[in-house]
C-alpha atoms as a PDB file:
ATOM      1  CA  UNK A   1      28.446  -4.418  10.893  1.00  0.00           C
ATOM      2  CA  UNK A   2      25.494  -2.690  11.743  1.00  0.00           C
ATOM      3  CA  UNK A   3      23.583  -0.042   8.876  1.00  0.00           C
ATOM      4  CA  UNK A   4      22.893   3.274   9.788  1.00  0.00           C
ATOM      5  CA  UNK A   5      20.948   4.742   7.246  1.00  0.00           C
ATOM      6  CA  UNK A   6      20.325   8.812   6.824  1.00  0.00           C
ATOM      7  CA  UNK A   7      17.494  10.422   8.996  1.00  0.00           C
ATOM      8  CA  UNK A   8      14.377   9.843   7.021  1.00  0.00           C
ATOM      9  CA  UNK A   9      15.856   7.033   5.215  1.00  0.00           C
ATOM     10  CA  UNK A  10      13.369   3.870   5.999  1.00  0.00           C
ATOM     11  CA  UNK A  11      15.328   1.006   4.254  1.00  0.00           C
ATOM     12  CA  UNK A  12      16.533  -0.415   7.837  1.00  0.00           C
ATOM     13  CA  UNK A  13      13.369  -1.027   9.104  1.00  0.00           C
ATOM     14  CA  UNK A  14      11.596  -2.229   6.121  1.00  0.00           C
ATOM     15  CA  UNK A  15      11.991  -5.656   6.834  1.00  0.00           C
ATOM     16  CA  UNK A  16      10.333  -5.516  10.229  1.00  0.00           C
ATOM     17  CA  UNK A  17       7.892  -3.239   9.450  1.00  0.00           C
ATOM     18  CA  UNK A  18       6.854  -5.670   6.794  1.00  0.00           C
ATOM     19  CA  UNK A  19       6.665  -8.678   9.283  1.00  0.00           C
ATOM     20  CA  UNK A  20       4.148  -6.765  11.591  1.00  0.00           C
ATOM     21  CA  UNK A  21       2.066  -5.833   8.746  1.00  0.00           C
ATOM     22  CA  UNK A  22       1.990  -9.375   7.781  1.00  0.00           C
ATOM     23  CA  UNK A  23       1.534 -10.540  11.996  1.00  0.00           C
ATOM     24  CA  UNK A  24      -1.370  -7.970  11.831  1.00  0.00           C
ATOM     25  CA  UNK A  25      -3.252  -8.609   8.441  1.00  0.00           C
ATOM     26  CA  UNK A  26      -2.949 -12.117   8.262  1.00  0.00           C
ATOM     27  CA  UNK A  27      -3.079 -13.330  12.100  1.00  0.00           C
ATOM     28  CA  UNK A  28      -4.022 -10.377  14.368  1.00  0.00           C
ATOM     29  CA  UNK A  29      -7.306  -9.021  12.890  1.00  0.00           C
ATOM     30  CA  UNK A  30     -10.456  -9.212  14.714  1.00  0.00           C
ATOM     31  CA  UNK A  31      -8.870 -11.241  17.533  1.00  0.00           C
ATOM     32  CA  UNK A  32      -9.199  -9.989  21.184  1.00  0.00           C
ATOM     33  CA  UNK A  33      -7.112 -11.643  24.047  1.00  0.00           C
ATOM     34  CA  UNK A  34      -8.331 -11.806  27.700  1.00  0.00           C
ATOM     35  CA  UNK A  35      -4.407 -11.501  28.960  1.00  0.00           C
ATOM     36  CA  UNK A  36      -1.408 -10.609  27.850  1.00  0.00           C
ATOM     37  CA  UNK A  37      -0.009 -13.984  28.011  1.00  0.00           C
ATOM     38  CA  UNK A  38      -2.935 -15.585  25.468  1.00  0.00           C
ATOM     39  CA  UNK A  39      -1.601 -12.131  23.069  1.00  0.00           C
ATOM     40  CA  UNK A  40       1.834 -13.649  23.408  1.00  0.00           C
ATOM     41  CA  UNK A  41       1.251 -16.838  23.136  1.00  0.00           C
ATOM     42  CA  UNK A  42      -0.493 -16.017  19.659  1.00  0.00           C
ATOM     43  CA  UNK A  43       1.928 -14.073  18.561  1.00  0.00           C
ATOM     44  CA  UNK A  44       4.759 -17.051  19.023  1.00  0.00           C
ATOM     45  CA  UNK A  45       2.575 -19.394  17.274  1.00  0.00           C
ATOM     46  CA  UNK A  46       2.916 -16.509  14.167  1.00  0.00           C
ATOM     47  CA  UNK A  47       6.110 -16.421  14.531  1.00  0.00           C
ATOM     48  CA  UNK A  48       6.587 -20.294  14.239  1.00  0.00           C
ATOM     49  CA  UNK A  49       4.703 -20.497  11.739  1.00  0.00           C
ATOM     50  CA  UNK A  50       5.841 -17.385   9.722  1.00  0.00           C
ATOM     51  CA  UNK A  51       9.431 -18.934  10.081  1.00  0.00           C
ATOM     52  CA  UNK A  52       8.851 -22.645   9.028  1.00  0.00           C
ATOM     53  CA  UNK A  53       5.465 -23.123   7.247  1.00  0.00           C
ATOM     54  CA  UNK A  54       5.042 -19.587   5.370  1.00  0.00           C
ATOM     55  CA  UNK A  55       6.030 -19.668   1.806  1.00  0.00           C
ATOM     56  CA  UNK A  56       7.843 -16.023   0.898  1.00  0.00           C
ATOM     57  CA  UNK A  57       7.676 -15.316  -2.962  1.00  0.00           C
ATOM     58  CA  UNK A  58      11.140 -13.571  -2.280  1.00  0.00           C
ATOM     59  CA  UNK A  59      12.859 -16.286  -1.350  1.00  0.00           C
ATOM     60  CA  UNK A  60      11.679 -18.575  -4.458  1.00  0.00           C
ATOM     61  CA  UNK A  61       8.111 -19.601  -2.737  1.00  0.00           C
ATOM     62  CA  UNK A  62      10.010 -21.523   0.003  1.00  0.00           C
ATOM     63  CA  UNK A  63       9.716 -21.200   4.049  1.00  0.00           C
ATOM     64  CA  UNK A  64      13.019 -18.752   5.806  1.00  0.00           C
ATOM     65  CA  UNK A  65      13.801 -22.150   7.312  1.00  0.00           C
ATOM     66  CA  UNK A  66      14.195 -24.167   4.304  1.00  0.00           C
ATOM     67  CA  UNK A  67      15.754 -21.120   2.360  1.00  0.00           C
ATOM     68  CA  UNK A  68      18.387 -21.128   5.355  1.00  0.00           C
ATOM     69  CA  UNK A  69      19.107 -25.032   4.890  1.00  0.00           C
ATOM     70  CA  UNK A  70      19.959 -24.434   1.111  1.00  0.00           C
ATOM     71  CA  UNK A  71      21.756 -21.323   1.555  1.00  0.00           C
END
């Protein structure tokens, strides 16, 4: 079932919101891409690594893939 929060209410989006601050602090800064496909092809790596190699201190200092595997 999908949320629907109250206008002005943020909580929804909080979890994206803090993935691209993470994609843009930690992998983004300074870079500059000649095409669009080297910018996308950056961003996947992020992603792949965000998912299986980044430890997240909410989910007990584990990677989203190993927390899935034990949940």
């Amino acid at each position: 079932v999908c949320s629907m929060s109250r206008k002005g209410n943020c909580w929804d989006n909080a979890p994206t919101e803090r993935f691209f601050s993470s994609l843009k602090r930690e992998w983004l800064t300074g870079n500059l891409y000649p095409t669009r496909e080297d910018a996308t092809v950056d961003v996947r790596a992020y992603i792949a690594y965000y998912n299986s190699r980044r430890i997240h201190t909410t989910l007990g200092d584990i990677a989203p893939i190993e927390f899935e595997k034990y949940a």
